[in-house]
Protein backbone atom coordinates (compact mmCIF):
# COMPACT_ATOMS: atom_id res chain seq x y z
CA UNK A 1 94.95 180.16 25.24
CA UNK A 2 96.79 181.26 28.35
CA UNK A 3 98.28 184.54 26.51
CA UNK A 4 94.74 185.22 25.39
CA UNK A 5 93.66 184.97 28.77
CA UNK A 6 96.68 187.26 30.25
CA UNK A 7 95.79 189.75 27.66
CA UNK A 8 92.06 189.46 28.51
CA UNK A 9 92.64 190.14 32.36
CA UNK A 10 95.11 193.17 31.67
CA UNK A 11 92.91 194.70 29.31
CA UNK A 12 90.11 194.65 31.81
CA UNK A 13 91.99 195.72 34.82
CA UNK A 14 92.97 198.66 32.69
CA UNK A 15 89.85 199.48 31.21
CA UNK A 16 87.94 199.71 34.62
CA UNK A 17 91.15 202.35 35.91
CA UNK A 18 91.23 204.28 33.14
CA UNK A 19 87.17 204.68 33.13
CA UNK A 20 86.88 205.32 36.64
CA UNK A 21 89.80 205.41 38.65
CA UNK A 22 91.58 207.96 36.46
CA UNK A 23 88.71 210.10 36.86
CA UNK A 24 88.67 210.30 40.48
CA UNK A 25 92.46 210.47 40.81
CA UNK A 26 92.27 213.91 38.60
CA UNK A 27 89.32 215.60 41.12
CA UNK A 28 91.97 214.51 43.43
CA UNK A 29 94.93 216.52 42.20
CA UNK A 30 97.29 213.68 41.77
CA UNK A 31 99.95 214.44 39.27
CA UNK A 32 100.01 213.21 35.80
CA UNK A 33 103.07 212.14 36.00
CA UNK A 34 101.70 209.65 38.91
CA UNK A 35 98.93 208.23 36.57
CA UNK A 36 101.31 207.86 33.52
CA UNK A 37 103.58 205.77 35.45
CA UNK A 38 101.05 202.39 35.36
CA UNK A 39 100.74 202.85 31.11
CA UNK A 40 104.88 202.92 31.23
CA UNK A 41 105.24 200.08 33.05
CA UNK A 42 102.79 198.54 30.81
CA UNK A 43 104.89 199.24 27.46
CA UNK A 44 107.88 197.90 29.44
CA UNK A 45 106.02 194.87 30.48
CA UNK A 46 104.56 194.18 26.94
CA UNK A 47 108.10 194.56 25.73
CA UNK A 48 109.69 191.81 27.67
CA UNK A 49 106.60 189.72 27.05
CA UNK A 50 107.02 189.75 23.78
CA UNK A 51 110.50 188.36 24.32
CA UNK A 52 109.40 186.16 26.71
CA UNK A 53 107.38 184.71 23.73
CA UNK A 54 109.39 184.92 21.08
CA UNK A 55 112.71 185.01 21.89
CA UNK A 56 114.46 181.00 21.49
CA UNK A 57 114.91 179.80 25.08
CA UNK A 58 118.40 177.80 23.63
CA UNK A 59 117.21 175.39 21.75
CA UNK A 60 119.68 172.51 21.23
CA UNK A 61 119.86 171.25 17.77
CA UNK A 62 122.67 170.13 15.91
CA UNK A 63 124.29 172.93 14.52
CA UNK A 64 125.03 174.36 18.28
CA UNK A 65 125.29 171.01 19.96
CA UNK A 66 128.87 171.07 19.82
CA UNK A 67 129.82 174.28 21.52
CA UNK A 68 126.51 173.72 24.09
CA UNK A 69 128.24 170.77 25.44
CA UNK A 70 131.06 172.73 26.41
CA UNK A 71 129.06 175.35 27.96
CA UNK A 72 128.18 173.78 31.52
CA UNK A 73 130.30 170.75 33.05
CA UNK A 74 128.90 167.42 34.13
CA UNK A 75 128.09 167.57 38.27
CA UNK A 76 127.58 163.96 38.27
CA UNK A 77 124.87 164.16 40.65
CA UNK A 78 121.74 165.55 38.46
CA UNK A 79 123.62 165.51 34.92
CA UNK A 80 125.70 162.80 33.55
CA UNK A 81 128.19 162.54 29.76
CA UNK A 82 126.75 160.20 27.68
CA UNK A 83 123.38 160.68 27.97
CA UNK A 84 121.17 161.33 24.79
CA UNK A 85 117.76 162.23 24.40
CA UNK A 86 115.64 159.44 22.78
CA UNK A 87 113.59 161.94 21.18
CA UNK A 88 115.92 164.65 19.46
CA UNK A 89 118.65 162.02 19.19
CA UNK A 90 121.33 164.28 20.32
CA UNK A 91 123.39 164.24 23.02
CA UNK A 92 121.90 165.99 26.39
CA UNK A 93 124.49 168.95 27.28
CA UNK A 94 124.52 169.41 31.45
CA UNK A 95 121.45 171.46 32.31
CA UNK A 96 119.58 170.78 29.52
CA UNK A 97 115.92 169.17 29.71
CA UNK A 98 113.64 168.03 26.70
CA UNK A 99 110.45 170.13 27.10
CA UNK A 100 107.18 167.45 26.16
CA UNK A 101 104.95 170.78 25.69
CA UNK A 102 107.39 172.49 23.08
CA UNK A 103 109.07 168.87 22.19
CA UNK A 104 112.46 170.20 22.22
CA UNK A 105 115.86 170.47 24.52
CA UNK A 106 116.76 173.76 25.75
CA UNK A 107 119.49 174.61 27.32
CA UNK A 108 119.62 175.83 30.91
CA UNK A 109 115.86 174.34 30.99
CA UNK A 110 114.14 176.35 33.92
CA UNK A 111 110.54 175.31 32.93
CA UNK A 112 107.85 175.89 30.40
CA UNK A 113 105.63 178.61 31.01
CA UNK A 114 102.23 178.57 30.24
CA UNK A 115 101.37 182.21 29.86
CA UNK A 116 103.76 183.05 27.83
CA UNK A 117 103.62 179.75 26.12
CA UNK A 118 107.26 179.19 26.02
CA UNK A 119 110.09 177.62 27.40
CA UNK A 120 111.82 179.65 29.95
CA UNK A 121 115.57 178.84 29.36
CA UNK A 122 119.16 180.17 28.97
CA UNK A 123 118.38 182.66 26.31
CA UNK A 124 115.33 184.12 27.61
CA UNK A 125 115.46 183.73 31.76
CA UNK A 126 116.45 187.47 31.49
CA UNK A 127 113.24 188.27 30.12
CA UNK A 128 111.45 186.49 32.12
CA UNK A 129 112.62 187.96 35.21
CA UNK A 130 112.51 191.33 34.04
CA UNK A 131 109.18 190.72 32.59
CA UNK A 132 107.95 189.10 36.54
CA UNK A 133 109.39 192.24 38.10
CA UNK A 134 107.84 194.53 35.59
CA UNK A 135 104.45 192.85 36.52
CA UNK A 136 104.72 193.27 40.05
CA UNK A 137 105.55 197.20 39.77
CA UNK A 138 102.55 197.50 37.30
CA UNK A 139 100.39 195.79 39.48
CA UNK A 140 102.02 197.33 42.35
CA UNK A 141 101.59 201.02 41.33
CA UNK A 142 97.19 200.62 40.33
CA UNK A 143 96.66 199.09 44.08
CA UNK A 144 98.58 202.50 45.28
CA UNK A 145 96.49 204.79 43.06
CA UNK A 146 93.57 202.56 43.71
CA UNK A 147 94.06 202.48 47.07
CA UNK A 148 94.77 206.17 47.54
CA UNK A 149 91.33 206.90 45.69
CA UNK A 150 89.00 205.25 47.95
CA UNK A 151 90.83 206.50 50.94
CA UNK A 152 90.43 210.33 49.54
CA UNK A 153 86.49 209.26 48.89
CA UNK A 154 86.07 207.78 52.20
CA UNK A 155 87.73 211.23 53.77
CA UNK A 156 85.62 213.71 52.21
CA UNK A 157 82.07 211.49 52.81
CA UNK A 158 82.82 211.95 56.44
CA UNK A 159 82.13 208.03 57.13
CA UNK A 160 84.51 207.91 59.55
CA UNK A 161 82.68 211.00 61.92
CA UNK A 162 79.67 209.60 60.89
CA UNK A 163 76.84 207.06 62.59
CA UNK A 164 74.34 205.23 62.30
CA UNK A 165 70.91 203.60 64.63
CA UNK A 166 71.38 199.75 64.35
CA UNK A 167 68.41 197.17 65.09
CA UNK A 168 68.16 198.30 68.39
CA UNK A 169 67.45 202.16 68.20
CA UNK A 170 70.81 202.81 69.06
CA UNK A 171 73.30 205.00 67.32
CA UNK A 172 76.30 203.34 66.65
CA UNK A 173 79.67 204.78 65.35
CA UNK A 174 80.83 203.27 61.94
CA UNK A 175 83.80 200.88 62.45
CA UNK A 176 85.64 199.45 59.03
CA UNK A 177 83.52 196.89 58.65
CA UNK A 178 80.55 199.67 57.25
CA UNK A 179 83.08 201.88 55.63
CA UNK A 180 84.15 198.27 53.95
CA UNK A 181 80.53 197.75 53.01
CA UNK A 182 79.87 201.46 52.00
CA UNK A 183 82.67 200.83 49.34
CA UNK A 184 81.55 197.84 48.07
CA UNK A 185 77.83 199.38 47.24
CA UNK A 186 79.54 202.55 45.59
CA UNK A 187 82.51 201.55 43.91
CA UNK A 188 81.79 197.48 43.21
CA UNK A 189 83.98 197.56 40.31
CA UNK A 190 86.65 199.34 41.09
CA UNK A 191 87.18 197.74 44.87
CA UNK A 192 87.04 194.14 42.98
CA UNK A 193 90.01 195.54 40.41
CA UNK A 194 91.35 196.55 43.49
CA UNK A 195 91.34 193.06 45.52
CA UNK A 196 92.31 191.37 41.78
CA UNK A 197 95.57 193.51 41.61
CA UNK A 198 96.41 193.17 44.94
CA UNK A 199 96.16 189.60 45.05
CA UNK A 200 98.59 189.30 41.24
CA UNK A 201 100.98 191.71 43.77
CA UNK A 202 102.07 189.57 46.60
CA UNK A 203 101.35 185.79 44.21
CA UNK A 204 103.48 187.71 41.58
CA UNK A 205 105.78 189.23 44.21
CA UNK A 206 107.11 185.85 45.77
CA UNK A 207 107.06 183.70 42.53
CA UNK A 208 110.01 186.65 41.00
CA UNK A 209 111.91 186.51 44.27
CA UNK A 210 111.59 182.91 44.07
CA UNK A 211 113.52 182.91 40.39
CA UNK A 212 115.80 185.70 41.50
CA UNK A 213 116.95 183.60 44.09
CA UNK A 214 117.42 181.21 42.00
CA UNK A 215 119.48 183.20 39.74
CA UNK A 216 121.78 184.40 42.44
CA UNK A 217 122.82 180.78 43.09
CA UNK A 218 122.71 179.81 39.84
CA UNK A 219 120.17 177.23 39.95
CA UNK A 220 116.99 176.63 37.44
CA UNK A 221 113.60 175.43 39.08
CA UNK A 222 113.89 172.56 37.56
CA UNK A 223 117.52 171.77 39.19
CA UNK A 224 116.00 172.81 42.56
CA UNK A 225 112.62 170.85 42.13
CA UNK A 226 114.82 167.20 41.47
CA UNK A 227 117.47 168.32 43.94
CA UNK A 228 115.31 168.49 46.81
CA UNK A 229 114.35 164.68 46.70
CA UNK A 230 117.17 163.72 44.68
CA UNK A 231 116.71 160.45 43.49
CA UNK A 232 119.68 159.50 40.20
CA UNK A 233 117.78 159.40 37.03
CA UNK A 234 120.15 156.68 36.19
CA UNK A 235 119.40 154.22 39.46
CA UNK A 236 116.70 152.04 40.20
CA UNK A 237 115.35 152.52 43.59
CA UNK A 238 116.17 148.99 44.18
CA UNK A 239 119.66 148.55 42.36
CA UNK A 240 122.98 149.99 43.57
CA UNK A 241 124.61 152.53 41.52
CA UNK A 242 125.78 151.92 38.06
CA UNK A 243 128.54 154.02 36.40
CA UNK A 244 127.22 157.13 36.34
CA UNK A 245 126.54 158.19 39.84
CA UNK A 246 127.97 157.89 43.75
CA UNK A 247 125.63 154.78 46.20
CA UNK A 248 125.06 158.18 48.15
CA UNK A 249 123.63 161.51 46.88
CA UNK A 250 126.47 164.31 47.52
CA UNK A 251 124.74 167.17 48.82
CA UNK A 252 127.62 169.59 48.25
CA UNK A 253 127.12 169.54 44.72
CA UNK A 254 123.83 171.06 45.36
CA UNK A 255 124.95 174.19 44.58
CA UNK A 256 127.65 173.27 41.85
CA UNK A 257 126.95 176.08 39.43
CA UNK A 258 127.25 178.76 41.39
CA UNK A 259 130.24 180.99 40.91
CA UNK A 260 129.25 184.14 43.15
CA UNK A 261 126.21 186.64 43.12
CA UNK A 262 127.71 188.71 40.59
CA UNK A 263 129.16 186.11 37.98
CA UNK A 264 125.73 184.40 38.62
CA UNK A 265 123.60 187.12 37.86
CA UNK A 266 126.60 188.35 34.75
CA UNK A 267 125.51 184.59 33.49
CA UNK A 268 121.61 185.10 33.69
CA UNK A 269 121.67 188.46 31.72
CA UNK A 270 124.60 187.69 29.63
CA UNK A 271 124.30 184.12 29.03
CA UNK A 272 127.19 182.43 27.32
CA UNK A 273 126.90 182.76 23.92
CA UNK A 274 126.58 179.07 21.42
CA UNK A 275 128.67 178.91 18.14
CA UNK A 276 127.24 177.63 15.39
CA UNK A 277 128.41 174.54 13.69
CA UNK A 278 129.73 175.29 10.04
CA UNK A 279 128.44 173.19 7.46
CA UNK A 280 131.59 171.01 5.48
């Protein structure tokens, strides 16, 4: 439903700048190599959402199991040996997360994405980053053009040398406010695309610096969601600690993945690759 909904919204964002804003922005002179740039970024957007969809996040299934628990080591703090998953019935390799949406484990879990209706894990984070980024820019470039558009139109009406009598009788000079207004009644559509995009920008915009930081540490969402209030899977709240973990959470481990900015990021866009189990 989601991807329906993602394809409805950039369908109709596009629609209403190609119909009017493209247009304008030729009146204005601006290049085409300017306006060509938003229907590039949207082939290399639509590329790496189609990966983001279809690509396996790292599934772990019994043929790989054996070379994915070799992968990542135990921290002892958020992932512990031992511990299977009661509803694939394998063994749980260290990062790994069973997924109730996609009722699976995948490797690396980061989290499962609704528009793209996936899992978002070691085989496909690249994707997904590349596809956030590639949203941003897209999004990014139609609020310039946009943006540039009502700027020129506003110049040439002479709105901003212009006035007007208010309730009073007197003549007033226009502020933004009525240039604001004077935009809405003339170009409803396109300054309501232009809010829309705008708004996608900057949500967009901190959500991929969000996973990009979390990439240069080396740390899913889901490792930085648990190890904020990190309570031991494994514990009772009540209980002292059993075998698997310390009495005390050990907040140096926080970061126990990381192996530099460069390895880190080497790891997100090469990820280590699984061997598959030979049947005997």
């Amino acid at each position: 439903m989601f991807i329906y909904l993602h394809i409805l919204l950039e369908g109709a964002v596009y629609a209403e700048f190609t119909y009017e804003v493209l247009g304008f922005c030729r009146e204005m002179d601006t290049t085409l190599t300017s306006l060509s740039v938003p229907y590039i970024l949207l082939a290399i957007k639509t590329f790496f959402f189609y990966l983001c969809i279809k690509r396996d996040p790292g599934t772990v299934t019994k043929k790989k199991i054996t070379s994915q628990l070799h992968i990542y080591s135990y921290d002892g703090r958020l992932f512990h040996p031992g511990v299977s998953c009661p509803t694939c019935q394998l063994v749980k390799p260290a990062r790994s997360k069973h997924c109730r949406v996609c009722n699976r484990c995948v490797q690396r879990f980061d989290h499962h994405c609704i528009w793209v209706n996936n899992c978002i894990g070691a085989q496909n984070t690249r994707y997904f980053l590349l596809y956030l980024f590639s949203v941003c820019a897209m999004a990014g470039d139609i609020a310039l053009l946009t943006g540039d558009m009502l700027l020129h139109a506003v110049l040439r009406s002479g709105l901003l040398r212009a006035s007007y009598i208010d309730e009073h009788g007197q003549q007033q000079a226009t502020g933004p406010l009525f240039v604001i207004q004077h935009l809405f009644l003339t170009f409803p559509r396109i300054v309501f695309m232009l809010g829309f995009v705008i708004f996608v920008f900057f949500l967009l915009a901190g959500y991929a610096l969000f996973h990009f930081y979390l990439a240069v540490i080396n740390q899913t969402s889901n490792e930085w969601y648990k190890s904020r209030g990190y309570v031991c899977q494994h514990c009772h709240p009540t209980s002292t600690a059993d075998h698997f973990c310390s009495p005390a959470p050990d907040h140096s481990k926080r970061h126990y993945y990381s192996r530099g900015i460069l390895r880190n990021l080497g790891e997100i866009f090469f990820p280590p690759k699984v061997i598959l189990k030979k049947d005997s």
